[in-house]
PDB file of N, CA and C in Angstrom:
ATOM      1  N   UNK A   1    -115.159 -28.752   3.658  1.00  0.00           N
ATOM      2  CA  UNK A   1    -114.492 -29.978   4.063  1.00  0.00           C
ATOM      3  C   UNK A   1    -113.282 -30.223   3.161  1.00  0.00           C
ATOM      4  N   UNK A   2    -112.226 -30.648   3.475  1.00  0.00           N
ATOM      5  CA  UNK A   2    -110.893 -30.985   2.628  1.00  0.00           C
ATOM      6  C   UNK A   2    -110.856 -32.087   2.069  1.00  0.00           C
ATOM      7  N   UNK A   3    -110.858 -32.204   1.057  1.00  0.00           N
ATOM      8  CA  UNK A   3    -110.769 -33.543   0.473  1.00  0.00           C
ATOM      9  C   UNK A   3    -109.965 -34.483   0.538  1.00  0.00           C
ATOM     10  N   UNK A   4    -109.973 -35.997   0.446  1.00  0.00           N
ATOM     11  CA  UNK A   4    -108.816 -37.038   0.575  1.00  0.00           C
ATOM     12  C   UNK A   4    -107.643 -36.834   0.227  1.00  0.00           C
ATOM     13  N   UNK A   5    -107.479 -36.008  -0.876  1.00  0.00           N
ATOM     14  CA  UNK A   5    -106.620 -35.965  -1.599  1.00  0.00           C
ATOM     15  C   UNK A   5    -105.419 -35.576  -1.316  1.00  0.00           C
ATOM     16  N   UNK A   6    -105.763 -34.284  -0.708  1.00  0.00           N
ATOM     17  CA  UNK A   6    -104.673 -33.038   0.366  1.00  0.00           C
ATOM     18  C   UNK A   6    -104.026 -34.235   1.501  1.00  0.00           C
ATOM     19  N   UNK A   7    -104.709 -34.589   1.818  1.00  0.00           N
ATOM     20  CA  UNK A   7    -104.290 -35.639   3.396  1.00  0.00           C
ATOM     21  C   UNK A   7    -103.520 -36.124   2.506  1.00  0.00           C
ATOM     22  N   UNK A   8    -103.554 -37.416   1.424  1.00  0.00           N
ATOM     23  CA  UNK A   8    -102.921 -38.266   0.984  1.00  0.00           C
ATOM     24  C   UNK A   8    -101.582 -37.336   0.191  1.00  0.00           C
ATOM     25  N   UNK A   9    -101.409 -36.096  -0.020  1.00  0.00           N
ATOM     26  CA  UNK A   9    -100.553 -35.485  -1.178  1.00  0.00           C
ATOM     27  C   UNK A   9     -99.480 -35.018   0.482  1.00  0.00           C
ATOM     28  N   UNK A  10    -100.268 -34.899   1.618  1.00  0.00           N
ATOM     29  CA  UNK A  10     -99.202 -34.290   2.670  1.00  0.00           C
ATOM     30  C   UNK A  10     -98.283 -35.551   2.890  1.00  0.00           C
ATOM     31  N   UNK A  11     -99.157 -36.658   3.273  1.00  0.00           N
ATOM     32  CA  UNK A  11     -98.845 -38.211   4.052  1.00  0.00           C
ATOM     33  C   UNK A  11     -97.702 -38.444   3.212  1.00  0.00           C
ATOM     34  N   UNK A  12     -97.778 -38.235   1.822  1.00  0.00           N
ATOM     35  CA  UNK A  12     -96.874 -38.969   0.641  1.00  0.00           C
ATOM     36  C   UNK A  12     -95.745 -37.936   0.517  1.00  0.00           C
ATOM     37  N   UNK A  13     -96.007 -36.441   1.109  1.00  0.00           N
ATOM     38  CA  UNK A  13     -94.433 -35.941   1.040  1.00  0.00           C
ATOM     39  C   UNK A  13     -93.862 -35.761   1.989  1.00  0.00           C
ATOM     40  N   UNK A  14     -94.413 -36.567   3.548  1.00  0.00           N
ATOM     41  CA  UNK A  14     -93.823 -36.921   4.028  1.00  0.00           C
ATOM     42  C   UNK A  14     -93.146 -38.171   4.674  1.00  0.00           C
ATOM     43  N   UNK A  15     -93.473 -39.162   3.362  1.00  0.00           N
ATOM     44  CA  UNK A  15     -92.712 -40.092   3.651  1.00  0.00           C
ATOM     45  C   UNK A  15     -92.040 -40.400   2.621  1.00  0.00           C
ATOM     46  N   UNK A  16     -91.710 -39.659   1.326  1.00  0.00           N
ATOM     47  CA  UNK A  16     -91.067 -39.343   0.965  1.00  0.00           C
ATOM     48  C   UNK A  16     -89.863 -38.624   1.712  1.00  0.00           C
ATOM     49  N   UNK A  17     -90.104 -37.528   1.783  1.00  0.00           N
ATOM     50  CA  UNK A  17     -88.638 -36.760   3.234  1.00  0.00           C
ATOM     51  C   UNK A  17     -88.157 -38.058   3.903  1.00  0.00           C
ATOM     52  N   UNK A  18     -89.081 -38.271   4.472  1.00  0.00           N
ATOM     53  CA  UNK A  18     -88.636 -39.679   5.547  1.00  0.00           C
ATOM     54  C   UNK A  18     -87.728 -40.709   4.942  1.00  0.00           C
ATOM     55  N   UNK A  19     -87.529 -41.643   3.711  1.00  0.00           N
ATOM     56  CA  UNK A  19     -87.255 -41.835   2.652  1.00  0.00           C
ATOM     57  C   UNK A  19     -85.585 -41.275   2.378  1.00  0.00           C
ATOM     58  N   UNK A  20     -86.136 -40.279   2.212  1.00  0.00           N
ATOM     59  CA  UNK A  20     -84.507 -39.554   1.464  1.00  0.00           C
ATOM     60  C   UNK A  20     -83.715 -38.994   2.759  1.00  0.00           C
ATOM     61  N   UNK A  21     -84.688 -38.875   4.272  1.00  0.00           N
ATOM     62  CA  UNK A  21     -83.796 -38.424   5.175  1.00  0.00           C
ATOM     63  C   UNK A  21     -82.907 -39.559   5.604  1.00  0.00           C
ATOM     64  N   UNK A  22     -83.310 -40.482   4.986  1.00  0.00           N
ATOM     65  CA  UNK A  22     -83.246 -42.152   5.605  1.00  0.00           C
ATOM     66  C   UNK A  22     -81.703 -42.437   5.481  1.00  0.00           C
ATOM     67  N   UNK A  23     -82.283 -42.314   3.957  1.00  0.00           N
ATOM     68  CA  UNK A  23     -80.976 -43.022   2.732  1.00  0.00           C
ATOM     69  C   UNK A  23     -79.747 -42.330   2.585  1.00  0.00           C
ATOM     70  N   UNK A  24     -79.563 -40.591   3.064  1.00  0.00           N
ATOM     71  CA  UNK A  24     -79.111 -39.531   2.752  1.00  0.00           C
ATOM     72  C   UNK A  24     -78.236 -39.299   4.150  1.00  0.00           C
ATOM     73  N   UNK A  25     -78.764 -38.987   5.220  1.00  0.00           N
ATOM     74  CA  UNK A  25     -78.298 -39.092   6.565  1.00  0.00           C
ATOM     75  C   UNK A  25     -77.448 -39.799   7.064  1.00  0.00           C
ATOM     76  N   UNK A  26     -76.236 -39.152   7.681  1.00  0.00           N
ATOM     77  CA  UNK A  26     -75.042 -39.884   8.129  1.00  0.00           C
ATOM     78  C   UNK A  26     -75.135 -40.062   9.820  1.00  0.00           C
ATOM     79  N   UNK A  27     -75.959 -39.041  10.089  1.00  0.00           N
ATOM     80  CA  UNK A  27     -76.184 -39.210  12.005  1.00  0.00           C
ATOM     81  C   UNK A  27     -77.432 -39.704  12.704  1.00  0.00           C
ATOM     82  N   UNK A  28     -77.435 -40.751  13.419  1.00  0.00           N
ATOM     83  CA  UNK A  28     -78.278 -41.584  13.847  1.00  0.00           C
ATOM     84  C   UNK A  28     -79.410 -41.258  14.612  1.00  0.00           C
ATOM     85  N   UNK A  29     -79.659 -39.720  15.255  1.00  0.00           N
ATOM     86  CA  UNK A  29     -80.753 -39.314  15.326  1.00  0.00           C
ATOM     87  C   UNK A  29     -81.331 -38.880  13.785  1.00  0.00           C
ATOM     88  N   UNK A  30     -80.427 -37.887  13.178  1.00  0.00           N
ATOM     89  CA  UNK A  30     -81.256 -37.705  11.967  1.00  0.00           C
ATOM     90  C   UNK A  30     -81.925 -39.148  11.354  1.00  0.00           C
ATOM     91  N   UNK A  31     -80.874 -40.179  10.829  1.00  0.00           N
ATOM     92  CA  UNK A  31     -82.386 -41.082  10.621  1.00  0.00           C
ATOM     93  C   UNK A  31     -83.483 -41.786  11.256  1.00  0.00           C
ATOM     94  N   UNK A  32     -83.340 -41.199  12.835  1.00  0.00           N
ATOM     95  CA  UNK A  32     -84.479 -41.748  13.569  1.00  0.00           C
ATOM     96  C   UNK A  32     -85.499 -40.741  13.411  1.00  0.00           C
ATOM     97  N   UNK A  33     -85.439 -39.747  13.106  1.00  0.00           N
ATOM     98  CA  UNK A  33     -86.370 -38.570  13.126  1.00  0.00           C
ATOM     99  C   UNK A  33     -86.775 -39.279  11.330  1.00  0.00           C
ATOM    100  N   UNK A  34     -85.788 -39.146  10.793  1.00  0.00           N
ATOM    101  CA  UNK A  34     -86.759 -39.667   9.539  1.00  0.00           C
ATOM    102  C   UNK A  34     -87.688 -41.268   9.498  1.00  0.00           C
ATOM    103  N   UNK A  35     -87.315 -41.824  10.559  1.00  0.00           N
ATOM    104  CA  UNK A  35     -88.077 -42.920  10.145  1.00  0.00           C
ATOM    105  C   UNK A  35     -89.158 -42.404  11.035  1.00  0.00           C
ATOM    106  N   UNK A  36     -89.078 -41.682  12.348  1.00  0.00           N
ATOM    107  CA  UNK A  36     -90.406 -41.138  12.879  1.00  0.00           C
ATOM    108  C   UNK A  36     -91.359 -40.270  11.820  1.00  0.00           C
ATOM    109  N   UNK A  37     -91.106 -39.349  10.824  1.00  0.00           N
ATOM    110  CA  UNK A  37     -91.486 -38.955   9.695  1.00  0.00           C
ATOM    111  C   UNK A  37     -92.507 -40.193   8.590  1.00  0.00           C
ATOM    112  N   UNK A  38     -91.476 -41.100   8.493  1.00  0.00           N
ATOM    113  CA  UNK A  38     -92.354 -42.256   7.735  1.00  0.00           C
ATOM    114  C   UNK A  38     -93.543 -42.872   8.740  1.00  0.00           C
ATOM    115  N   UNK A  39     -93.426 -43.150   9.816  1.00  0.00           N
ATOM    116  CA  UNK A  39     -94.281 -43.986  10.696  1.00  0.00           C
ATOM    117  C   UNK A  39     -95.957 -42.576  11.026  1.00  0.00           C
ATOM    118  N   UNK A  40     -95.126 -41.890  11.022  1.00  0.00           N
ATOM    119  CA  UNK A  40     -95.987 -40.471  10.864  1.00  0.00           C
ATOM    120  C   UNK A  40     -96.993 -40.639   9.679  1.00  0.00           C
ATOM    121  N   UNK A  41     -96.099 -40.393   8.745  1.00  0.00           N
ATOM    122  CA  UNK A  41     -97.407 -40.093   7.874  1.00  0.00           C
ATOM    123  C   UNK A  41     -98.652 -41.875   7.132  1.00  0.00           C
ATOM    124  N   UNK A  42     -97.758 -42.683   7.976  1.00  0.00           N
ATOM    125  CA  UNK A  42     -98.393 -43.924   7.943  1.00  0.00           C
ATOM    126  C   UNK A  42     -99.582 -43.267   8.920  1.00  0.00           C
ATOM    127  N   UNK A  43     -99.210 -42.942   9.930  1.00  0.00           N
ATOM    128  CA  UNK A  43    -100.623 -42.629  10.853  1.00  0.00           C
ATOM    129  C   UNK A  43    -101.727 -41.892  10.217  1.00  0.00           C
ATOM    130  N   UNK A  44    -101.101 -40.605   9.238  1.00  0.00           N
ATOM    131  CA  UNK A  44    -101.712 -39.908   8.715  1.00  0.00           C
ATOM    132  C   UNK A  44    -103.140 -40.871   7.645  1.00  0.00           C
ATOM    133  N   UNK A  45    -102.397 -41.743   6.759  1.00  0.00           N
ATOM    134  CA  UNK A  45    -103.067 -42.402   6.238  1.00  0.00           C
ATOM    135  C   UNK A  45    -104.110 -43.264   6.971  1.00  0.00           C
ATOM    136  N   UNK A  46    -104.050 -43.791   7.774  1.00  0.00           N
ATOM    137  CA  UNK A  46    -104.696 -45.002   8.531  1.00  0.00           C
ATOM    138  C   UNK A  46    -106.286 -43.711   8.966  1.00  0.00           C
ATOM    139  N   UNK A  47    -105.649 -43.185   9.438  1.00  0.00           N
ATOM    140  CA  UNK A  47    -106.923 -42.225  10.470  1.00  0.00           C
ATOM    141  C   UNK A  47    -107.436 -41.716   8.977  1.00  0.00           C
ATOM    142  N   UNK A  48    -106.791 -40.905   7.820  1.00  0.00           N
ATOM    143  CA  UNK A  48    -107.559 -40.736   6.466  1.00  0.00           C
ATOM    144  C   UNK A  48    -108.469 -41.384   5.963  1.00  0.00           C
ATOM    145  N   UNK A  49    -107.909 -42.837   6.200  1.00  0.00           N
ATOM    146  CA  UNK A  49    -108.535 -43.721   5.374  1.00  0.00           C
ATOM    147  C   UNK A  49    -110.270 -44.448   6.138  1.00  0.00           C
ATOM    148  N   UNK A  50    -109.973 -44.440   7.448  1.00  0.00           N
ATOM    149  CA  UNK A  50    -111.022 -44.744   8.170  1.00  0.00           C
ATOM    150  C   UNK A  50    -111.784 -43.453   7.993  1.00  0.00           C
ATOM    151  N   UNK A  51    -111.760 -42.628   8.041  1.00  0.00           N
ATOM    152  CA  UNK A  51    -112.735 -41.221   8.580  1.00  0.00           C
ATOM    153  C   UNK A  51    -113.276 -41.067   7.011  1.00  0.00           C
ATOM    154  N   UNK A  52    -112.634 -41.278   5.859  1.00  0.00           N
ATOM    155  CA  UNK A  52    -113.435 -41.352   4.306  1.00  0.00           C
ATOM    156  C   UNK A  52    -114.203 -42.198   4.075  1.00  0.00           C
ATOM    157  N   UNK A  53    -113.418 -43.638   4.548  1.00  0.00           N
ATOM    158  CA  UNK A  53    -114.262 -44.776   4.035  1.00  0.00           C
ATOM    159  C   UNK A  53    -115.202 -45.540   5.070  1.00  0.00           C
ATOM    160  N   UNK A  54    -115.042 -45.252   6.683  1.00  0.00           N
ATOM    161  CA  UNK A  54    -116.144 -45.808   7.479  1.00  0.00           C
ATOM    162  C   UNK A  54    -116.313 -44.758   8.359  1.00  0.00           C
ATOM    163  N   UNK A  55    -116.766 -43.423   7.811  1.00  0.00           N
ATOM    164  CA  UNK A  55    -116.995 -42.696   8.903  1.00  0.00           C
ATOM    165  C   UNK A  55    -117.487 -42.714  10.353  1.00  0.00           C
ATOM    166  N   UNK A  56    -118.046 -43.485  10.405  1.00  0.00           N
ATOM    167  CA  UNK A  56    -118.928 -44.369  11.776  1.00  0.00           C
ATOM    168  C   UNK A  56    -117.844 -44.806  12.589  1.00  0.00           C
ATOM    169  N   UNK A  57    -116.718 -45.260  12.334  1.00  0.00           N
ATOM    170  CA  UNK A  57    -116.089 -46.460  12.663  1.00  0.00           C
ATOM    171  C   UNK A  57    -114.953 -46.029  13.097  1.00  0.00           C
ATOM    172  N   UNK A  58    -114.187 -46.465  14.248  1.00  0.00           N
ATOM    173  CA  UNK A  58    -113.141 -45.704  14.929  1.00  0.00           C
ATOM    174  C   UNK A  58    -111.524 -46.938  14.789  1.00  0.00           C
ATOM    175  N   UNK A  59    -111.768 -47.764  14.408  1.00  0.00           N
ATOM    176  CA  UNK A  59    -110.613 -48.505  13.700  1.00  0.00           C
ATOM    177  C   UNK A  59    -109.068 -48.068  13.330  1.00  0.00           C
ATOM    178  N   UNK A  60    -109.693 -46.913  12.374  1.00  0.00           N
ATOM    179  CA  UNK A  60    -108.375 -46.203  11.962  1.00  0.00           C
ATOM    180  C   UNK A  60    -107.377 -45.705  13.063  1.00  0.00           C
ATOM    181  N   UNK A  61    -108.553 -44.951  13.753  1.00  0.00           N
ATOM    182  CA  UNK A  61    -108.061 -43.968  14.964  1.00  0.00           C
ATOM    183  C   UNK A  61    -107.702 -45.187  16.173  1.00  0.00           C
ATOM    184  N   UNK A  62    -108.025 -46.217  16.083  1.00  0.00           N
ATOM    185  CA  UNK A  62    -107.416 -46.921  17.072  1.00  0.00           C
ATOM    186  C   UNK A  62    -105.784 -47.428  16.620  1.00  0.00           C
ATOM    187  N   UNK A  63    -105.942 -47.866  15.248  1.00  0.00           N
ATOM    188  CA  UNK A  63    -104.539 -48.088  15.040  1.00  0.00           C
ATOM    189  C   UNK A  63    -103.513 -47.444  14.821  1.00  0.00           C
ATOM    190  N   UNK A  64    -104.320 -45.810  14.381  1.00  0.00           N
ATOM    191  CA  UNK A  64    -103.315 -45.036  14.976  1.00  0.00           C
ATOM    192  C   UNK A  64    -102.374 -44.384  16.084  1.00  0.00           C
ATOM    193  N   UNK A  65    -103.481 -44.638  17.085  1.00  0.00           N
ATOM    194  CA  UNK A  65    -102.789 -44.251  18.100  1.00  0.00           C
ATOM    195  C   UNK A  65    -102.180 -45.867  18.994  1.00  0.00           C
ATOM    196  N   UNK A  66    -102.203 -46.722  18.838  1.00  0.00           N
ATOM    197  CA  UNK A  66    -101.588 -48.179  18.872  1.00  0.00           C
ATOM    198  C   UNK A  66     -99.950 -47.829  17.874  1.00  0.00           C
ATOM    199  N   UNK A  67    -100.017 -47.563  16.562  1.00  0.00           N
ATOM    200  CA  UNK A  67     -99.174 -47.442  15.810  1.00  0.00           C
ATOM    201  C   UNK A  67     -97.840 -46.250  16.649  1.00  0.00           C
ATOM    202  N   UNK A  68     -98.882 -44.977  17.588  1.00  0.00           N
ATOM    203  CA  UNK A  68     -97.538 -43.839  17.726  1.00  0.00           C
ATOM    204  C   UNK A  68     -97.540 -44.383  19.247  1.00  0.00           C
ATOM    205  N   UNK A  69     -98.124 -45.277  19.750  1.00  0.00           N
ATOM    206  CA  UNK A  69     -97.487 -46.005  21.053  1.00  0.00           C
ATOM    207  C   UNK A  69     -96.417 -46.767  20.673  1.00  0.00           C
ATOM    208  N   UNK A  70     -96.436 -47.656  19.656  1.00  0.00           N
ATOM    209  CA  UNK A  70     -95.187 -48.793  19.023  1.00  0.00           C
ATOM    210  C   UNK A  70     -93.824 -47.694  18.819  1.00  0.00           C
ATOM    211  N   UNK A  71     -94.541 -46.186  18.151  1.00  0.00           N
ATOM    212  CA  UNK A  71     -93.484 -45.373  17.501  1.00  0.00           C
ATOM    213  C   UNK A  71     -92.515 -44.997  19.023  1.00  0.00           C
ATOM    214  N   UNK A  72     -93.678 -44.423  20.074  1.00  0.00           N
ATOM    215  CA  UNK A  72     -92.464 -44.327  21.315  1.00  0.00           C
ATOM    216  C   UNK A  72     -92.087 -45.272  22.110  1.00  0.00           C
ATOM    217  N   UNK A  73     -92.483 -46.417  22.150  1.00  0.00           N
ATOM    218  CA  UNK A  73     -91.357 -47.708  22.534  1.00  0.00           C
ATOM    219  C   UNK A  73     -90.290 -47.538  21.703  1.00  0.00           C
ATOM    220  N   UNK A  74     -90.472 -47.475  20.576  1.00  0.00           N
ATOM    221  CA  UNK A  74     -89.562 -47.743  19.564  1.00  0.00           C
ATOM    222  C   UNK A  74     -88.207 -46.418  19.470  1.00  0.00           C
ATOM    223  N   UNK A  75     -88.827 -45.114  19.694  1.00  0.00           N
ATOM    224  CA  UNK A  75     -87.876 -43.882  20.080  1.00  0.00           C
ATOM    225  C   UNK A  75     -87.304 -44.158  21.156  1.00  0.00           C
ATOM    226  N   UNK A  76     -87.675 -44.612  22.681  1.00  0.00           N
ATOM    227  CA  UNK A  76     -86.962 -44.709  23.995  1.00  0.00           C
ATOM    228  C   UNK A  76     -85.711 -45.998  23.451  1.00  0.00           C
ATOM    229  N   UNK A  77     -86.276 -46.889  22.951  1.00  0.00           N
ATOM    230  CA  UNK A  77     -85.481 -47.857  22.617  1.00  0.00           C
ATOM    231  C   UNK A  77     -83.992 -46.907  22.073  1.00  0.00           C
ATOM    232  N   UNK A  78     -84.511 -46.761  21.070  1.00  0.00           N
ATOM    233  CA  UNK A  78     -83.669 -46.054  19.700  1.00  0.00           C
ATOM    234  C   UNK A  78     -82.568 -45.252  20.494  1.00  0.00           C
ATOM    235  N   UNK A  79     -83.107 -44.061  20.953  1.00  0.00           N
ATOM    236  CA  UNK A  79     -82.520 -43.196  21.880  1.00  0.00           C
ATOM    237  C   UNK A  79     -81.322 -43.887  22.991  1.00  0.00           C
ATOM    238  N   UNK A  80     -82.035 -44.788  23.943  1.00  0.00           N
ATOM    239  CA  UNK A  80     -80.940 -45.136  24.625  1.00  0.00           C
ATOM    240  C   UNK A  80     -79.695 -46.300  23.699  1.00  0.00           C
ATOM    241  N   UNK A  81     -79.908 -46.513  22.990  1.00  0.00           N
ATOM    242  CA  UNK A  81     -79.274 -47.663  22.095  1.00  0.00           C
ATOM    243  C   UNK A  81     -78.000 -46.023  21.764  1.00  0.00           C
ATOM    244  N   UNK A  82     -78.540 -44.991  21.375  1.00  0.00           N
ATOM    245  CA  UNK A  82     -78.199 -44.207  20.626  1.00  0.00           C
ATOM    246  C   UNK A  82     -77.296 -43.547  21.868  1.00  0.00           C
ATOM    247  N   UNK A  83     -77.893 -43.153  23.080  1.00  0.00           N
ATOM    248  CA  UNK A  83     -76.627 -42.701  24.280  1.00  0.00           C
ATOM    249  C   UNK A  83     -75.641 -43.511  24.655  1.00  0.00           C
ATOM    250  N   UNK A  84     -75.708 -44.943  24.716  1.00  0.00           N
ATOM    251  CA  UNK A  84     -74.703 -45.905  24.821  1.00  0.00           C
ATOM    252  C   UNK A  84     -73.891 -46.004  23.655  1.00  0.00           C
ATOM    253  N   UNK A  85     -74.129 -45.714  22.577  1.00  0.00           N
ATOM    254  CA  UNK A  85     -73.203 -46.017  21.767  1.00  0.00           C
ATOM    255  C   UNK A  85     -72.690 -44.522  21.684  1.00  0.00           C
ATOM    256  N   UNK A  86     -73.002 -43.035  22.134  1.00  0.00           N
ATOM    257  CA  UNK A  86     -72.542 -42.064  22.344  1.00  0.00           C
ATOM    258  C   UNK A  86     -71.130 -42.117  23.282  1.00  0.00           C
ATOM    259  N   UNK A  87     -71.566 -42.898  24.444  1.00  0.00           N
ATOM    260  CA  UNK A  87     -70.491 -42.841  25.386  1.00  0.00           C
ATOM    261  C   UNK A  87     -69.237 -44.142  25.479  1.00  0.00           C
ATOM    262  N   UNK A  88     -69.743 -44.893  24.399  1.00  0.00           N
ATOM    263  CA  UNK A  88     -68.782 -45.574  24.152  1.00  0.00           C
ATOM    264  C   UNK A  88     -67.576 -44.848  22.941  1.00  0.00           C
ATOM    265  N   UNK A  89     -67.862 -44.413  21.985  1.00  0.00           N
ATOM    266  CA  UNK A  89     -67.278 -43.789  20.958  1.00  0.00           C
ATOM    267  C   UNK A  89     -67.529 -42.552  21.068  1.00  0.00           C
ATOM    268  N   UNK A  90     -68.368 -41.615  21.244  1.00  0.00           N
ATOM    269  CA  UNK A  90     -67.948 -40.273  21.501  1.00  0.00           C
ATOM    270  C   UNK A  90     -68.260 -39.772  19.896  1.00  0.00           C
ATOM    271  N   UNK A  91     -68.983 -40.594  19.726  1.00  0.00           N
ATOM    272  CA  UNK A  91     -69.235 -40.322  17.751  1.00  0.00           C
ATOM    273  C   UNK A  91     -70.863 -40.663  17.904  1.00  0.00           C
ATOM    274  N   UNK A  92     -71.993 -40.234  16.832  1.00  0.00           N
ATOM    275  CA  UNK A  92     -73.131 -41.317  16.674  1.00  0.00           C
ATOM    276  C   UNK A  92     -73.008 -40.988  15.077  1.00  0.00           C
ATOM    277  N   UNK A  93     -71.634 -40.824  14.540  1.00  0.00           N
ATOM    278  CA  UNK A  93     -71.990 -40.600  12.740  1.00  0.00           C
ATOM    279  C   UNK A  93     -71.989 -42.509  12.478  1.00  0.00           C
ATOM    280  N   UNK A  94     -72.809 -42.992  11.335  1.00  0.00           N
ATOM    281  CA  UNK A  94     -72.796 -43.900  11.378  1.00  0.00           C
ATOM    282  C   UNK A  94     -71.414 -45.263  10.584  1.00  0.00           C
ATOM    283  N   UNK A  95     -70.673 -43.996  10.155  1.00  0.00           N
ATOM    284  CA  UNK A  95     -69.815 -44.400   9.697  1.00  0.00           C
ATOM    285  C   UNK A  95     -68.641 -44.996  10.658  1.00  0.00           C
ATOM    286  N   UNK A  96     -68.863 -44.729  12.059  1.00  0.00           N
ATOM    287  CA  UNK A  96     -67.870 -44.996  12.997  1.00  0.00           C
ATOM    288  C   UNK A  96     -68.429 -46.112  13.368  1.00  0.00           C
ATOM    289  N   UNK A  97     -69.394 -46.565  13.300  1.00  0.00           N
ATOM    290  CA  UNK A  97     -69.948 -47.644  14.354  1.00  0.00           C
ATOM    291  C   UNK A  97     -69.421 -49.248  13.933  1.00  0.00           C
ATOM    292  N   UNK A  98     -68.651 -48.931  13.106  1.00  0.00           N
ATOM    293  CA  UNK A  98     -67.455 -50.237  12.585  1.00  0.00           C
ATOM    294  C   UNK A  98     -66.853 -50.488  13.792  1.00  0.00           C
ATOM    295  N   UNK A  99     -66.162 -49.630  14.344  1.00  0.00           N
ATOM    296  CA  UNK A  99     -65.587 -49.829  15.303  1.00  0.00           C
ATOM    297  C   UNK A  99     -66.320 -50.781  16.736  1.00  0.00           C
ATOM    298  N   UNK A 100     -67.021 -50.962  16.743  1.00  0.00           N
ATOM    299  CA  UNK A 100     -68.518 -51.200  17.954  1.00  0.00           C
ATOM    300  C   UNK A 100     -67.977 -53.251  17.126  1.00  0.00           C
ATOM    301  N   UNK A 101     -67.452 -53.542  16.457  1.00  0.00           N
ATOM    302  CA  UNK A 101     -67.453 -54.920  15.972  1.00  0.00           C
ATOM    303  C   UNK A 101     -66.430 -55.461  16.534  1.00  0.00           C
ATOM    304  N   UNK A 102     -65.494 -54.663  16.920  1.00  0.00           N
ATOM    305  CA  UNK A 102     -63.781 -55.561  17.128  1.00  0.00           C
ATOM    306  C   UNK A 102     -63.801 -55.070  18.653  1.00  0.00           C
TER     307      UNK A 102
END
């Protein structure tokens, strides 16, 4: 059996990545993929944490998969927000989206 530990050492380097893809990233899918990365390994934890500490108990696994339903509302959203502002500017670096104000 794998211990907590491994789960929690994966979950934490990848939301770490998620994190630095965040802060680091100039194009607006790349930081949607990194915040899908963070919301990720949030899932990772939740389902970890139920299956160690109430094995019986399906909680975790419900809010996880509640949590990657929120995550794809939240991508379709993202995405089309992200083609409209494609075909308005013809750019999605985020440094252009100044322009989207005047």
């Amino acid at each position: 059996m794998i211990h907590m530990e491994y789960y929690l050492i994966v979950s934490t380097i990848m939301m770490f990545a998620g994190i630095y893809g965040f802060v680091t990233r100039r194009n607006l899918l790349a930081i949607l993929i990194s915040v899908e990365l963070i919301l990720n390994s949030v899932d990772i934890n939740f389902v970890v944490f139920n299956r160690f500490l109430f094995p019986g108990e399906l909680e975790g696994f419900f809010f996880a998969l509640f949590a990657i339903g929120v995550s794809a509302a939240e991508t379709a959203v993202a995405i089309a927000i992200i083609i409209n502002i494609y075909r308005n500017l013809r750019n999605i670096q985020v440094r252009n989206l100044r322009e989207m104000k005047w």
